[in-house]
N, C-alpha and C. Protein backbone atom coordinates (compact mmCIF):
# COMPACT_ATOMS: atom_id res chain seq x y z
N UNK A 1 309.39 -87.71 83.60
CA UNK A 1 308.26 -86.81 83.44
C UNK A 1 307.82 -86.32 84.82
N UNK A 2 307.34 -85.17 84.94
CA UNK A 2 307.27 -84.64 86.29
C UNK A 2 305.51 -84.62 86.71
N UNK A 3 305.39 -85.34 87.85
CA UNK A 3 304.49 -85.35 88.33
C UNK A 3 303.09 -83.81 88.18
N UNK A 4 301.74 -84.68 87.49
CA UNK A 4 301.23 -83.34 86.91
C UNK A 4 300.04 -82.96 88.40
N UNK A 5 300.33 -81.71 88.78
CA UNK A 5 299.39 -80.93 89.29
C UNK A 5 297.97 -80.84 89.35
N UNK A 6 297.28 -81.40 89.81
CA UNK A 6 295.52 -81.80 90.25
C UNK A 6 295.09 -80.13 89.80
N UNK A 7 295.44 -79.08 90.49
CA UNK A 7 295.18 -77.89 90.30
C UNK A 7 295.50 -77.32 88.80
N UNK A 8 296.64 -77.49 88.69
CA UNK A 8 296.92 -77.02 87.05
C UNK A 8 295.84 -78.05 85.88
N UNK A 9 295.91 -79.06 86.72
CA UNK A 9 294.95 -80.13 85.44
C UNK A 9 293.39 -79.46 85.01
N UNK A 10 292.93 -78.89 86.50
CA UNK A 10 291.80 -78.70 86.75
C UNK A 10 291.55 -77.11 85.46
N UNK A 11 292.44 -76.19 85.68
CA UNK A 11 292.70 -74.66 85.01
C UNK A 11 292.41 -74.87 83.72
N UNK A 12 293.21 -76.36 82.93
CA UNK A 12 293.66 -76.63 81.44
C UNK A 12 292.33 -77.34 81.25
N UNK A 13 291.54 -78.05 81.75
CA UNK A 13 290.40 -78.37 81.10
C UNK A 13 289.44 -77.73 81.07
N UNK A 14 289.49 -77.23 82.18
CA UNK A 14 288.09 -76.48 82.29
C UNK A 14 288.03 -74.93 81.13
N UNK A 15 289.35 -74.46 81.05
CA UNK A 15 289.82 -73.71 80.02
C UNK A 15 289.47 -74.21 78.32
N UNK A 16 289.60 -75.35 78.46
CA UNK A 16 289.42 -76.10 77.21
C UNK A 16 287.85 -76.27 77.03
N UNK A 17 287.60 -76.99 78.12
CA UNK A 17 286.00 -77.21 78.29
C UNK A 17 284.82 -75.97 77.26
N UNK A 18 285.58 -74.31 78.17
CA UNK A 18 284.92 -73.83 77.83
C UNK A 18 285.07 -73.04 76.66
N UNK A 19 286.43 -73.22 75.67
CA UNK A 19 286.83 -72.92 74.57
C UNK A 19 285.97 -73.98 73.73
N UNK A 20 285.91 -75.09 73.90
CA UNK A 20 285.06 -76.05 72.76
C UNK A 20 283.80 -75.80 73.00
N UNK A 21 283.15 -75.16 73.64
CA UNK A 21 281.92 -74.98 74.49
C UNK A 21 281.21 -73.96 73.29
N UNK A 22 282.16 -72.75 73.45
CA UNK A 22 282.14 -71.78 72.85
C UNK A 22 282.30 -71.84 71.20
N UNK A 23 282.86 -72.79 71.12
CA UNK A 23 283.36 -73.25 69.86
C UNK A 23 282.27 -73.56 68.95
N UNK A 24 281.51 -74.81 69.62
CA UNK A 24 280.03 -75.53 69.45
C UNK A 24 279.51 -74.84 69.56
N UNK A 25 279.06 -73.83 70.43
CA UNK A 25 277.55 -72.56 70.40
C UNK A 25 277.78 -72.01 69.58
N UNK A 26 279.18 -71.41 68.82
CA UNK A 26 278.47 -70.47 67.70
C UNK A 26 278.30 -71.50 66.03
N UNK A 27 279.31 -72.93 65.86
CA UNK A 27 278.58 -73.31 65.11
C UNK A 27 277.14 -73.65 65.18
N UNK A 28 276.65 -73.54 66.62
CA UNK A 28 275.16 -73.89 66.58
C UNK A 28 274.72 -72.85 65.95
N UNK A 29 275.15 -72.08 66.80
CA UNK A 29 273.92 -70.58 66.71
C UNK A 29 273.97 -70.02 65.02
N UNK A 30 274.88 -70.64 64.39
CA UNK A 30 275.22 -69.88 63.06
C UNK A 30 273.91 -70.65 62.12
N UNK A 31 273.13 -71.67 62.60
CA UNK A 31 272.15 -71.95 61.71
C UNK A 31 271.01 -71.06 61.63
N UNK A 32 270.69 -70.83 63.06
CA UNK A 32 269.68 -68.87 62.88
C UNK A 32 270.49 -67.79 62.78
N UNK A 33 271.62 -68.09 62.04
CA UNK A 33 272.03 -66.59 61.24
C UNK A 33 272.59 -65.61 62.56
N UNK A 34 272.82 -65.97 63.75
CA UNK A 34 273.41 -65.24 64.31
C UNK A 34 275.07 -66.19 65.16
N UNK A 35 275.25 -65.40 65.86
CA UNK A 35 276.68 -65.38 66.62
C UNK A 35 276.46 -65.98 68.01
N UNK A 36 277.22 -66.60 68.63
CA UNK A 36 276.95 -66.92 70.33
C UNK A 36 276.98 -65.94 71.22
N UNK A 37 278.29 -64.76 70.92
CA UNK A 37 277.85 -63.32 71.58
C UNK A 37 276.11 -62.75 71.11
N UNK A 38 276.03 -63.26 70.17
CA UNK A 38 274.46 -62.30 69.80
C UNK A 38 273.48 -63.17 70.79
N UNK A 39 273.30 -64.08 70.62
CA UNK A 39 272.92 -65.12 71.39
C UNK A 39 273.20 -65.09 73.03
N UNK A 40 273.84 -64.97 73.59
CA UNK A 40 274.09 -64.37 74.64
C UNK A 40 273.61 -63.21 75.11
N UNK A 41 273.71 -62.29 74.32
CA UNK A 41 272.86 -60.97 74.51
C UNK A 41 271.74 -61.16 74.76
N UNK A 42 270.92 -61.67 73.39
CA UNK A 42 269.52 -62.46 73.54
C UNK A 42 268.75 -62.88 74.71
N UNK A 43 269.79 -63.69 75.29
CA UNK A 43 269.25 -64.80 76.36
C UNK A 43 269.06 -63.33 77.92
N UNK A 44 270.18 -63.01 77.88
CA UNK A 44 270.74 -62.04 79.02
C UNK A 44 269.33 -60.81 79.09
N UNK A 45 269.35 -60.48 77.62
CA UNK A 45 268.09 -59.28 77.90
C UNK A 45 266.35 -59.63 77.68
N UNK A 46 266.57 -61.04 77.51
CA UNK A 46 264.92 -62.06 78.29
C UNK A 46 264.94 -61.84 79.42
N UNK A 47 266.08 -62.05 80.08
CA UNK A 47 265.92 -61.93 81.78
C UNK A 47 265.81 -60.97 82.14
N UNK A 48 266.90 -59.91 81.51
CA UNK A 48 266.61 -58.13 82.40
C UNK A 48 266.24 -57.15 81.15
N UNK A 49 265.11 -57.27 80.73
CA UNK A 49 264.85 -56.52 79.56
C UNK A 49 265.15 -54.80 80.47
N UNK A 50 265.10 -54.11 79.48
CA UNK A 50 265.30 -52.62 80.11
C UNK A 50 266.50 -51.95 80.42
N UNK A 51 267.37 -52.87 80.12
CA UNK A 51 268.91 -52.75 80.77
C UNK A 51 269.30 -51.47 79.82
N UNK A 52 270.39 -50.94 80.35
CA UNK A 52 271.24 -49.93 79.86
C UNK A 52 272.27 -50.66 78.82
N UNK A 53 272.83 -49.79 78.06
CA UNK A 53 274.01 -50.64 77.46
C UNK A 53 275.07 -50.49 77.97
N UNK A 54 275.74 -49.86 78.96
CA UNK A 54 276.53 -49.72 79.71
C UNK A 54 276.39 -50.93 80.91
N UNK A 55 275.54 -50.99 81.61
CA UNK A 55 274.77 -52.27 82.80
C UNK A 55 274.92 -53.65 81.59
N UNK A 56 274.33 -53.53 80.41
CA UNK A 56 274.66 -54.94 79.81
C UNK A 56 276.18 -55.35 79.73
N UNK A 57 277.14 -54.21 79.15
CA UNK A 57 278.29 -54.44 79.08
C UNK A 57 278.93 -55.20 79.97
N UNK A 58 278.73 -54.22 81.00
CA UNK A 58 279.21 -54.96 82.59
C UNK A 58 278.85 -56.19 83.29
N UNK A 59 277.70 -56.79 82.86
CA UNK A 59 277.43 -57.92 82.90
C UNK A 59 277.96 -59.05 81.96
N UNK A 60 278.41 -58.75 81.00
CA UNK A 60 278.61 -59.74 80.16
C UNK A 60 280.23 -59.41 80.08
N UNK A 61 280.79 -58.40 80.66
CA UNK A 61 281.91 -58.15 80.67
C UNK A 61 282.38 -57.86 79.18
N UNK A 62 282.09 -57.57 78.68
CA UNK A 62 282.34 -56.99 77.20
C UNK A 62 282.45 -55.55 77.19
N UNK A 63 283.86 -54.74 76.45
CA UNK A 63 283.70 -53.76 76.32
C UNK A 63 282.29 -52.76 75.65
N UNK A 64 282.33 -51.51 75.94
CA UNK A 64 281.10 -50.90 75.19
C UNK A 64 281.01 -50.82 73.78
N UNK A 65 282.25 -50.61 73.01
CA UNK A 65 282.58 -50.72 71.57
C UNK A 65 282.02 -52.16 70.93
N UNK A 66 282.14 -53.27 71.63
CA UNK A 66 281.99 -54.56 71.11
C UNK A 66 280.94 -54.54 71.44
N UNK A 67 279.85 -54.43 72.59
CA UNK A 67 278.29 -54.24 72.52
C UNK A 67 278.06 -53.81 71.88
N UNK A 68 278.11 -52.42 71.50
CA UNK A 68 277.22 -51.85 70.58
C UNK A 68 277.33 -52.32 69.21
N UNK A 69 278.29 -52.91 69.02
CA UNK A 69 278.41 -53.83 67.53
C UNK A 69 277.28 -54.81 67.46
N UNK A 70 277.75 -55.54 68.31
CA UNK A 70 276.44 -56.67 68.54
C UNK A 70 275.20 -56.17 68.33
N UNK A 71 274.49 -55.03 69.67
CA UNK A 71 273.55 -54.67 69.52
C UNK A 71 273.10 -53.75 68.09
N UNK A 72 274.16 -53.25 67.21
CA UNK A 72 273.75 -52.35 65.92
C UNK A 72 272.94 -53.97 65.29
N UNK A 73 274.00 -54.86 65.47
CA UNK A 73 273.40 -55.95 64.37
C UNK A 73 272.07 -56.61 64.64
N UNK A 74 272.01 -56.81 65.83
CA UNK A 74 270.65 -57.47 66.68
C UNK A 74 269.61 -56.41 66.52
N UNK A 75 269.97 -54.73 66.27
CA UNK A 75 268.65 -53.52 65.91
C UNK A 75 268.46 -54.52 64.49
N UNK A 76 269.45 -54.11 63.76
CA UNK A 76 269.35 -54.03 61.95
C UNK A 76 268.44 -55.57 61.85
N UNK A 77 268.40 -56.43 62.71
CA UNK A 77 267.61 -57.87 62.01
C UNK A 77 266.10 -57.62 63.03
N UNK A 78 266.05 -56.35 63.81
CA UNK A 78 265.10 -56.42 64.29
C UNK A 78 264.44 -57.46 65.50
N UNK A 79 265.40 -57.72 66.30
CA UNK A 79 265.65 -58.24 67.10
C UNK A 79 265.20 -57.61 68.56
N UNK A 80 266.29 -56.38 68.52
CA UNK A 80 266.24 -55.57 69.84
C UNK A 80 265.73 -54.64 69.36
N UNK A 81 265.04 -53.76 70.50
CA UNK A 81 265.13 -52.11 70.17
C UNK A 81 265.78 -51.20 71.25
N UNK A 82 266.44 -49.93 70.98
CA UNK A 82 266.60 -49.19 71.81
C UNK A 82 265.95 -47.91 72.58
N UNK A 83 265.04 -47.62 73.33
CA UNK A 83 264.13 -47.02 73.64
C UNK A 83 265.20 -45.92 74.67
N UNK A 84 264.45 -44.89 75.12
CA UNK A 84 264.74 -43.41 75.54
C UNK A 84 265.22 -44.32 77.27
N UNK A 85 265.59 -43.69 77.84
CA UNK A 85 265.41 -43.79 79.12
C UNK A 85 265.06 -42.65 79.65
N UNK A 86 263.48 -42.24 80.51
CA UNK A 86 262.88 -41.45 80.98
C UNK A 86 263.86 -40.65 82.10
N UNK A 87 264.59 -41.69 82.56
CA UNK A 87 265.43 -41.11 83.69
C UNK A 87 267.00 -40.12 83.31
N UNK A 88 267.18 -40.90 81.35
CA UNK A 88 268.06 -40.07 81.57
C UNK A 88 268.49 -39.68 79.97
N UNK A 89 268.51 -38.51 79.78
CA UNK A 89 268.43 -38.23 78.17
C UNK A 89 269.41 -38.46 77.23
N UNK A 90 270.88 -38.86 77.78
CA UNK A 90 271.62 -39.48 77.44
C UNK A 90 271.64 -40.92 76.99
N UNK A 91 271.12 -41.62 77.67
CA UNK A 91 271.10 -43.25 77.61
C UNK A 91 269.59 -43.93 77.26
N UNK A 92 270.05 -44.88 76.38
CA UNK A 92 269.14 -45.78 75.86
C UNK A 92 268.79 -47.27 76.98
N UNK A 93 267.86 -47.68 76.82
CA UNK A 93 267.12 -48.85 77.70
C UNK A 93 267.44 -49.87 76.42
N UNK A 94 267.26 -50.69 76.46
CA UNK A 94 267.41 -52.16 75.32
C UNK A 94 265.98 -52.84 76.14
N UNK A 95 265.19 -53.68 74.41
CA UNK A 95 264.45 -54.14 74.90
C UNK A 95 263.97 -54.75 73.95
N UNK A 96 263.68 -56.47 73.80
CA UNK A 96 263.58 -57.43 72.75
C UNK A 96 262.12 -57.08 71.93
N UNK A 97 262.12 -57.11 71.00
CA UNK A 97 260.98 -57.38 69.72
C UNK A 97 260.19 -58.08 70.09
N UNK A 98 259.33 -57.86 69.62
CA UNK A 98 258.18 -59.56 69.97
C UNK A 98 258.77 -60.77 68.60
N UNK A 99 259.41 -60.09 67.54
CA UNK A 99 260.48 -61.02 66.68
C UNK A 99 261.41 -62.27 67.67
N UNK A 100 261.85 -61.35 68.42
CA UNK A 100 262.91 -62.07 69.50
C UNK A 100 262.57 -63.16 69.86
N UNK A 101 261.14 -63.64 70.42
CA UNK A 101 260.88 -64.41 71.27
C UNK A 101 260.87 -65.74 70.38
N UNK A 102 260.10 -66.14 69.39
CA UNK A 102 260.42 -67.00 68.87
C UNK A 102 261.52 -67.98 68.70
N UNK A 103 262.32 -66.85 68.12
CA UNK A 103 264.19 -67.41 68.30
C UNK A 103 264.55 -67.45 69.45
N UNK A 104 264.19 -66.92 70.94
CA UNK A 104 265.05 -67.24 71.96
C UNK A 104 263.93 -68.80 72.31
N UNK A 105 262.97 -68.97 71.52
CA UNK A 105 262.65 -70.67 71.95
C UNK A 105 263.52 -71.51 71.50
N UNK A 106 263.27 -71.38 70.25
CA UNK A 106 264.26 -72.30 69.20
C UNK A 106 265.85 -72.03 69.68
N UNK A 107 266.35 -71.58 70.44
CA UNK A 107 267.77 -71.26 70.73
C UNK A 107 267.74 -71.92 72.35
N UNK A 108 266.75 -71.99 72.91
CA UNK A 108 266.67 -72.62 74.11
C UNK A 108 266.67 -73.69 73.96
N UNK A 109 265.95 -74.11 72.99
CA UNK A 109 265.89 -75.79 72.54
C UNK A 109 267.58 -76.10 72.19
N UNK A 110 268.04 -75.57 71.45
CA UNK A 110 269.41 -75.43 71.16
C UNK A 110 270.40 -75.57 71.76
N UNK A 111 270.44 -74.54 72.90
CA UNK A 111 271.17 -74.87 74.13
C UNK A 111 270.49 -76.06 74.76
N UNK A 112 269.80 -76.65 75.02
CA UNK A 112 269.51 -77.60 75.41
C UNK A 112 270.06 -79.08 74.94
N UNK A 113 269.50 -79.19 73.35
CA UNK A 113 270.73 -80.14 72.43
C UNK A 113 271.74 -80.15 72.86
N UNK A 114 272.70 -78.84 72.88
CA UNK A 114 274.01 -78.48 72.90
C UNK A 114 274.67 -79.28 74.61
N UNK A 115 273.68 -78.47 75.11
CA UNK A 115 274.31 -79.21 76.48
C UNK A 115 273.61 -80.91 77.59
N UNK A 116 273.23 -81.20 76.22
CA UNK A 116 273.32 -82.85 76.19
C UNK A 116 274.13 -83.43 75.72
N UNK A 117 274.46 -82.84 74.02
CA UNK A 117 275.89 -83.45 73.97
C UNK A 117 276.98 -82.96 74.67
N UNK A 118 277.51 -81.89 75.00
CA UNK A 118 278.35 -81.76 75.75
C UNK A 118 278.42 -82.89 77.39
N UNK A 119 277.24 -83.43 77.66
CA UNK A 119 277.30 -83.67 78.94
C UNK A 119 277.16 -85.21 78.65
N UNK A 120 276.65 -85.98 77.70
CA UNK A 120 276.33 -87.24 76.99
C UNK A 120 277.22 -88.24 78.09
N UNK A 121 276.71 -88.83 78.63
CA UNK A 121 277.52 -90.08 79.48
C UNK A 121 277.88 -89.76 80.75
N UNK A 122 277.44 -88.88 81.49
CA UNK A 122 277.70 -87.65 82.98
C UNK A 122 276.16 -88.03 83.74
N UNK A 123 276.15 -88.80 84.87
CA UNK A 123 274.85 -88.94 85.56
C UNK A 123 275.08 -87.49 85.83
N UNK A 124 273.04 -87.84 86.05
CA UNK A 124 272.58 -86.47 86.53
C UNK A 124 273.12 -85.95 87.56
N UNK A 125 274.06 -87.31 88.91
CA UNK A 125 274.09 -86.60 90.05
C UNK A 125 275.57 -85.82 90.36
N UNK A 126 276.26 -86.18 89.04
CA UNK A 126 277.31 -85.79 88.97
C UNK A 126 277.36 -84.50 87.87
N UNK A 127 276.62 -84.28 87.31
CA UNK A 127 276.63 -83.00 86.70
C UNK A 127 275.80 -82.08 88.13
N UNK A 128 275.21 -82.31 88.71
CA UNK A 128 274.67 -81.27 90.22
C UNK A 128 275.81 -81.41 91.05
N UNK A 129 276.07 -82.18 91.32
CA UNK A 129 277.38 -81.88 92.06
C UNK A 129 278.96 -80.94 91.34
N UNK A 130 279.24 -81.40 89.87
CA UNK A 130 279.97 -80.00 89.02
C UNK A 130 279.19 -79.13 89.51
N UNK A 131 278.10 -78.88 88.93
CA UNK A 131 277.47 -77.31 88.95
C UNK A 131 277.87 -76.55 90.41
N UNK A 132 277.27 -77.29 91.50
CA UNK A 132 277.41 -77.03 92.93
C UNK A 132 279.04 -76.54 93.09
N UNK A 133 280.11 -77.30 92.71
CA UNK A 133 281.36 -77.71 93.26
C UNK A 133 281.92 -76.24 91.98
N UNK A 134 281.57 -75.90 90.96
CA UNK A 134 281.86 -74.57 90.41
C UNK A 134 281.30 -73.17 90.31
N UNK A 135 280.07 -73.57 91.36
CA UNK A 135 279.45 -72.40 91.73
C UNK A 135 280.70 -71.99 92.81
N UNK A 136 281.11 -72.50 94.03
CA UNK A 136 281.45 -72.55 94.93
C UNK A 136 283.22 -71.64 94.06
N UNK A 137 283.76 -72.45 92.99
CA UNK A 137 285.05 -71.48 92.32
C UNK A 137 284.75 -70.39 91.91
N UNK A 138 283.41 -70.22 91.20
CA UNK A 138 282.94 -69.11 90.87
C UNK A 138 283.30 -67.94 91.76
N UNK A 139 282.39 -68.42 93.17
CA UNK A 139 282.58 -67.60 93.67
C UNK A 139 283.98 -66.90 94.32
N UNK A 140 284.55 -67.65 94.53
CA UNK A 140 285.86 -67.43 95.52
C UNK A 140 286.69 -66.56 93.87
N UNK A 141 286.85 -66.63 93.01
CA UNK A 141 287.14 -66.07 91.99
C UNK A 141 286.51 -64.47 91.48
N UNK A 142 285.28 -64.30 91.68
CA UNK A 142 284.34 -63.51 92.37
C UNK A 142 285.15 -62.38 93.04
N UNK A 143 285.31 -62.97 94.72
CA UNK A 143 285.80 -62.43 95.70
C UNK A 143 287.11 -62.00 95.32
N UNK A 144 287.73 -62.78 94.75
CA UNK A 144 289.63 -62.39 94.74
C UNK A 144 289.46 -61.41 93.62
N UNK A 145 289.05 -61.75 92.73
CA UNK A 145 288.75 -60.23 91.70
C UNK A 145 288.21 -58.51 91.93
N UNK A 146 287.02 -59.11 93.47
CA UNK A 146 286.30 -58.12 93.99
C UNK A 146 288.32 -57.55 94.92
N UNK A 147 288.44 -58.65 95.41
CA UNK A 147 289.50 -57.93 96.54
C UNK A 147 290.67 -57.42 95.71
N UNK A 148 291.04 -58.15 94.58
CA UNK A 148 292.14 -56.94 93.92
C UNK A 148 291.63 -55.68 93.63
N UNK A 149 290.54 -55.24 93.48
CA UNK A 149 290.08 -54.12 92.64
C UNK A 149 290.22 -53.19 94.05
N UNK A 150 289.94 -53.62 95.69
CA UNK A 150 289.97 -52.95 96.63
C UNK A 150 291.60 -53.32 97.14
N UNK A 151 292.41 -53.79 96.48
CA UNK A 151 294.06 -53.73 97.42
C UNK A 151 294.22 -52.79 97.80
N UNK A 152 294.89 -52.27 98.28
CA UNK A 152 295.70 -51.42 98.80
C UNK A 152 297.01 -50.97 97.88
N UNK A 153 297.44 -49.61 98.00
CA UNK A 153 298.48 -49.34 96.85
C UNK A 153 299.82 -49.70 97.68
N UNK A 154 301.07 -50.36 96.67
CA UNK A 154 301.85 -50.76 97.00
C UNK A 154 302.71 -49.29 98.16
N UNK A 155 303.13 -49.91 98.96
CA UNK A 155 304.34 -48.44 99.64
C UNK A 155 305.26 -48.38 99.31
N UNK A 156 305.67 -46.79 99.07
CA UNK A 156 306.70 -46.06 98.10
C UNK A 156 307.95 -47.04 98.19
N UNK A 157 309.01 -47.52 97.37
CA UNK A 157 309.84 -48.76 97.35
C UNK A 157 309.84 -49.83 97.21
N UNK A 158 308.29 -50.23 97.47
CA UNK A 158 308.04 -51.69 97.35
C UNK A 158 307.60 -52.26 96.03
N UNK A 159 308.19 -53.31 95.55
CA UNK A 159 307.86 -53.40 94.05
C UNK A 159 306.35 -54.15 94.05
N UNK A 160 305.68 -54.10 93.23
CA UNK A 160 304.35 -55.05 92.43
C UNK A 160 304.65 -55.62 91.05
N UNK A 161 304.31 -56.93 91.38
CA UNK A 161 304.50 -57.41 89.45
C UNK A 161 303.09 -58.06 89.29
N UNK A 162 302.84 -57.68 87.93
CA UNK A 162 301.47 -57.83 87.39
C UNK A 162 300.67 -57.05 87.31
């Protein structure tokens, strides 16, 4: 058997980690009748109410087609609303209900449950030190994403794969 890779180990769990992660939030979230993407939205436009749906997209990295799905469903339960933007007659602002707030308590509490059991048997000083020690991948992941988008184009003959 061939000696396994610290780095590859690290890719496959944390991959996993956050597939069961995801897995668990939306059976959570499915007891208030919504989705973990809806839920996500939720949480995202408590913090920056006013957002564009284009600026939300990009933050959550979700195409615009799949937002606006979300957000049709989050209008229809009366959740969100979409208001004018003064600045621009094209585009709508997003901006939570006073409905909203309730459920983003009870969903905070939720995530909260959620990420006790997920963390159940993890001292505190070792879940601050994860957090710290994947802020730090975050970022450098961040950067290499920021720096492919600025490469440079390959010169005429030279191959690129990927």
């Amino acid at each position: 058997m061939l000696p396994r890779s610290l780095n590859r180990e690290f890719g496959f769990i944390i991959n996993d980690v956050a597939r069961m992660l995801k897995t668990y939030a939306d059976h959570k979230a499915g007891q208030f009748g919504i989705t973990r993407a809806q839920w996500v939205v939720l949480v995202r436009l408590d913090r920056f109410e006013g957002l564009k749906q284009a600026e939300l997209a990009e933050m959550l990295d979700l195409q615009p087609i799949t937002l606006t799905r979300l957000l049709d469903r989050l209008a229809e339960c009366g959740l969100i609303e979409r208001r004018p933007d003064p600045n621009d007659r094209r585009a709508k602002l997003l901006f939570l209900t006073p409905k909203a707030k309730p459920l983003l308590e009870q969903l905070g509490e939720l995530g909260n449950e959620l990420m006790g059991t997920a963390l159940a048997g993890v001292d505190r000083e070792h879940v601050e030190l994860m957090v710290a020690q994947l802020a730090i991948v975050k970022e450098n992941l961040r950067q290499a994403i920021h720096n492919k988008n600025t490469a440079p184009v390959a010169a005429e003959g030279e191959q690129r794969y990927g």
